[in-house]
C-alpha atoms as a PDB file:
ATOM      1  CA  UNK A   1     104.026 171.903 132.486  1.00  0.00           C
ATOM      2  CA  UNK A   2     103.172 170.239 129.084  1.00  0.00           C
ATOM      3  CA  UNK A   3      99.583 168.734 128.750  1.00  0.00           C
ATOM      4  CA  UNK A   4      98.997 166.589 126.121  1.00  0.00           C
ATOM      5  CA  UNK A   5      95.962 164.611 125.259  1.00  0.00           C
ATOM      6  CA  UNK A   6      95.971 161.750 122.592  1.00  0.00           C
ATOM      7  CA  UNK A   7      92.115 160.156 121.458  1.00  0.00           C
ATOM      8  CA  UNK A   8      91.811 157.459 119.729  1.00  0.00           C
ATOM      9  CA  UNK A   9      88.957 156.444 117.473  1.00  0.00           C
ATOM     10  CA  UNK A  10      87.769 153.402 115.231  1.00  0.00           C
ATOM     11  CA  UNK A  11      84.950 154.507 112.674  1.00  0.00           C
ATOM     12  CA  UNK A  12      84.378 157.908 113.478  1.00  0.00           C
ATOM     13  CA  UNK A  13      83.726 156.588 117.650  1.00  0.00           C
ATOM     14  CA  UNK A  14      86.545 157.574 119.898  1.00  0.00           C
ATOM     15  CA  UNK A  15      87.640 154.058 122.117  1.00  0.00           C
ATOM     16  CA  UNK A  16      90.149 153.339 124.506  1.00  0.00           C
ATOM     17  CA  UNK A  17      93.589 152.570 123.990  1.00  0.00           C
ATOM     18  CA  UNK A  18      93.175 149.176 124.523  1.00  0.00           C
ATOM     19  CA  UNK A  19      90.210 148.886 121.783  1.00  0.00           C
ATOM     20  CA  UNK A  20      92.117 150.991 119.368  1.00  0.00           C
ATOM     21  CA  UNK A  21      94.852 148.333 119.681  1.00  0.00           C
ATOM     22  CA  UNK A  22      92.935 145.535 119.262  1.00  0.00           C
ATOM     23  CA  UNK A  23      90.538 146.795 116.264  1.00  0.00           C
ATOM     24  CA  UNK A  24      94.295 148.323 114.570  1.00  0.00           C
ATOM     25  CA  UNK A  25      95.642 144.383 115.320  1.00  0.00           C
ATOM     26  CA  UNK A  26      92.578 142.394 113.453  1.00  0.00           C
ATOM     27  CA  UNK A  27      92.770 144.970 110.645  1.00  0.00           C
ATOM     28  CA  UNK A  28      96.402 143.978 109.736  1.00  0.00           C
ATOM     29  CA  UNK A  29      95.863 140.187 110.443  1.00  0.00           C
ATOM     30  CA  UNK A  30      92.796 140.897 107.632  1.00  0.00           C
ATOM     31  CA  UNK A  31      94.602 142.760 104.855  1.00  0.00           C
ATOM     32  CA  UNK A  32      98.238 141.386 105.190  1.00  0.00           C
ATOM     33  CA  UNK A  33      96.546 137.519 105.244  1.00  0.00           C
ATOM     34  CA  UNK A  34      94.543 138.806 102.047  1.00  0.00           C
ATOM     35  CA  UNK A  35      97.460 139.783 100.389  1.00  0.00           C
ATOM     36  CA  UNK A  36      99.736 136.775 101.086  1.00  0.00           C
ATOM     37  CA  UNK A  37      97.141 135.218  99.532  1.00  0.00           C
ATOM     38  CA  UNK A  38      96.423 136.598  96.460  1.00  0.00           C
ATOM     39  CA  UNK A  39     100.508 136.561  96.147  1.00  0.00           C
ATOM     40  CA  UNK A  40     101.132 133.228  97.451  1.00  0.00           C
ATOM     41  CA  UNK A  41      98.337 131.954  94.595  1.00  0.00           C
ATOM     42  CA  UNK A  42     100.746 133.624  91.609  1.00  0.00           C
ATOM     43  CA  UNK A  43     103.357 130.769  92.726  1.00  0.00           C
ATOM     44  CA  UNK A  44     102.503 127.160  91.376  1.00  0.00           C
ATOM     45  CA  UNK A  45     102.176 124.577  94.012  1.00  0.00           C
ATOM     46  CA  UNK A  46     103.593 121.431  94.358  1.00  0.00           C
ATOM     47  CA  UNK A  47     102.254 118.353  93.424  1.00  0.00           C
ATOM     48  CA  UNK A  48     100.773 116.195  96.321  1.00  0.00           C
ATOM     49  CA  UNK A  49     102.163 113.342  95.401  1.00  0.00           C
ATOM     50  CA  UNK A  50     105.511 112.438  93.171  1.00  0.00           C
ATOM     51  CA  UNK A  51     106.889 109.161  93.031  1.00  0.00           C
ATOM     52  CA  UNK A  52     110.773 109.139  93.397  1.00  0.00           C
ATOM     53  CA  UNK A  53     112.638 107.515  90.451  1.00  0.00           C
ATOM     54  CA  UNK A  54     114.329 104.959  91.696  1.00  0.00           C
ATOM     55  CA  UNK A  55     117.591 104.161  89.343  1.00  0.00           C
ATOM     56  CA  UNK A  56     118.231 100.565  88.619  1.00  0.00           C
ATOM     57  CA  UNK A  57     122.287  99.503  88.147  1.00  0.00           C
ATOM     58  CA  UNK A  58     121.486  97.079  85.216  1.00  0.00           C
ATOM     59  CA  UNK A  59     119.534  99.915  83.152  1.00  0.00           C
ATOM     60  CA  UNK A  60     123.265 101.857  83.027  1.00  0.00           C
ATOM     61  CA  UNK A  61     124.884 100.623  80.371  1.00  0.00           C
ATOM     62  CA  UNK A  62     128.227  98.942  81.391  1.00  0.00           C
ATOM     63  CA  UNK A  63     131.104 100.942  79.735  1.00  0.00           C
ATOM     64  CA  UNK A  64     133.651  99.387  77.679  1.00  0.00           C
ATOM     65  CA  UNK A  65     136.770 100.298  78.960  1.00  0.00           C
ATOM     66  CA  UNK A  66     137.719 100.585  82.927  1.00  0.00           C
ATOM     67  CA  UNK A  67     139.969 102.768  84.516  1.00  0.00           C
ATOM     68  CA  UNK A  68     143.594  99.986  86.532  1.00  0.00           C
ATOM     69  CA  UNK A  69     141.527 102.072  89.963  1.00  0.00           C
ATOM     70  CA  UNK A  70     137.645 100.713  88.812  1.00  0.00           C
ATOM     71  CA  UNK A  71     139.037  97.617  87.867  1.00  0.00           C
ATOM     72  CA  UNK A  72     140.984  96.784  90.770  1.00  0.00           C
ATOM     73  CA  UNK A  73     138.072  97.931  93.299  1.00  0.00           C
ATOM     74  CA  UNK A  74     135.510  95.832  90.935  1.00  0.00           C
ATOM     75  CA  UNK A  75     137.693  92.286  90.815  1.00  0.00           C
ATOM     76  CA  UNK A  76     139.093  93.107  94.699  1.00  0.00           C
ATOM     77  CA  UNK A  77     142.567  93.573  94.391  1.00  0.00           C
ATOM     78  CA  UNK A  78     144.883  96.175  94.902  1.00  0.00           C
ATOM     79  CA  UNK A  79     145.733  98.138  91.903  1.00  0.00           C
ATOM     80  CA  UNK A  80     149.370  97.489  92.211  1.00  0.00           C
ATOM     81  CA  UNK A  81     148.529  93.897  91.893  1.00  0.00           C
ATOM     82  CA  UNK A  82     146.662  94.830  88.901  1.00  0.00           C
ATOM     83  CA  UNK A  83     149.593  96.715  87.278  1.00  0.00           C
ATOM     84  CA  UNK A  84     151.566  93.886  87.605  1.00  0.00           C
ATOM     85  CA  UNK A  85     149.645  91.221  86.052  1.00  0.00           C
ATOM     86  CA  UNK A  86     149.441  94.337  82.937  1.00  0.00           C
ATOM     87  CA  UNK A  87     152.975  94.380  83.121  1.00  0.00           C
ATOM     88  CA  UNK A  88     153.344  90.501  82.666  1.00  0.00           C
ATOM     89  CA  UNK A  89     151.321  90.820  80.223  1.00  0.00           C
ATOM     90  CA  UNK A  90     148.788  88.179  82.042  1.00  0.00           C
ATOM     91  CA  UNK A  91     145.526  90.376  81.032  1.00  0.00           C
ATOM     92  CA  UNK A  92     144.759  92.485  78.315  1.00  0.00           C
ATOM     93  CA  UNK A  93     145.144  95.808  78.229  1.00  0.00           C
ATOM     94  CA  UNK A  94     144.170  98.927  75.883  1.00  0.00           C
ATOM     95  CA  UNK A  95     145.990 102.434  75.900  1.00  0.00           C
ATOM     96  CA  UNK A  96     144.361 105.371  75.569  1.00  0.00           C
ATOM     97  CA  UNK A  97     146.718 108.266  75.837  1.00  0.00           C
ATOM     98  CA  UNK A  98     148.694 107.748  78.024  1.00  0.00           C
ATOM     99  CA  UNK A  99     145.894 105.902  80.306  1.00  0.00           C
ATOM    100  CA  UNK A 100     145.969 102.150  80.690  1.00  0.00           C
ATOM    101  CA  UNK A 101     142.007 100.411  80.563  1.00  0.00           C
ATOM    102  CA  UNK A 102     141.018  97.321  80.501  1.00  0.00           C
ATOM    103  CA  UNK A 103     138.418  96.094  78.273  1.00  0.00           C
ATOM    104  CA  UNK A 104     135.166  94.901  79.885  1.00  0.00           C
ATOM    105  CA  UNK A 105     135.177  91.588  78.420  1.00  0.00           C
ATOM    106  CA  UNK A 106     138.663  90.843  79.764  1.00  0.00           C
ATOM    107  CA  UNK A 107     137.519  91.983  83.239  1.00  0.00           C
ATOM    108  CA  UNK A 108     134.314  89.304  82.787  1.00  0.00           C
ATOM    109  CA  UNK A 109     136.710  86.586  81.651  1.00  0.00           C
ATOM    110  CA  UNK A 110     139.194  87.305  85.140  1.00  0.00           C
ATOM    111  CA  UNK A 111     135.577  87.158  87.097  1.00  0.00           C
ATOM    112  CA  UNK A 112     133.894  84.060  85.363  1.00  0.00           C
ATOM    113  CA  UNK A 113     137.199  82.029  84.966  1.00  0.00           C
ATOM    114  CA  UNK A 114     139.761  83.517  87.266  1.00  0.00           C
ATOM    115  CA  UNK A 115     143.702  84.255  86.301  1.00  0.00           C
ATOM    116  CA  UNK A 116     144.733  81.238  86.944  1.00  0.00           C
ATOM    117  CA  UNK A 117     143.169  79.777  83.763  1.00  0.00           C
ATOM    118  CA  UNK A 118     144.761  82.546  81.584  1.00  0.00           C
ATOM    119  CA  UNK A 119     148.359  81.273  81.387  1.00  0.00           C
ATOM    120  CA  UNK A 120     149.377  81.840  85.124  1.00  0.00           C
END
């Protein structure tokens, strides 16, 4: 019925199918690995080495004030406990706001010395 008749050829030479495929196959691997090079070189490359910064707790300065929640978890008690000893007035205590924070110092004095030696 229909005839058709397909040639292949690979500089000017006609080849088989299988030839055609293979020289068509290292062609691309050449020119596509040549290009993904000369892109691949426009993006900077990281360094070989880097040495991870490793963060040490006493070079953050301690803050001043501390949340009832930070100081509770800090001096191991609940915070309740901690609201109650405010509201006896056996700590110190600053307002801010409407916040409640205790002042650093006071929370070293409860650790160094304990409540018991402030008036309990």
């Amino acid at each position: 019925m229909f005839g058709l008749e397909v040639s292949f050829k690979v500089n000017e030479r006609q080849v088989r199918f299988e030839a055609f495929v293979q020289a068509l196959s290292s062609f691309l691997v050449e020119n596509v690995t040549a290009e993904l090079r000369k892109r691949t070189a426009l993006i900077p490359q990281p360094a070989l080495h880097v040495e991870p910064v490793r963060l040490n707790r006493t070079s953050k300065p301690e803050p001043l004030l501390m949340s009832v929640s930070e100081t509770a978890h800090l001096i191991g008690v609940k915070p309740s406990t901690l609201r109650a000893w405010i509201l006896a007035r056996k700590i110190h205590f600053v307002r801010v706001g409407r916040r409640v924070m205790i002042p650093r110092e006071t929370i070293n004095k409860i650790c160094a010395e304990g409540l018991a030696s402030r008036g309990r």
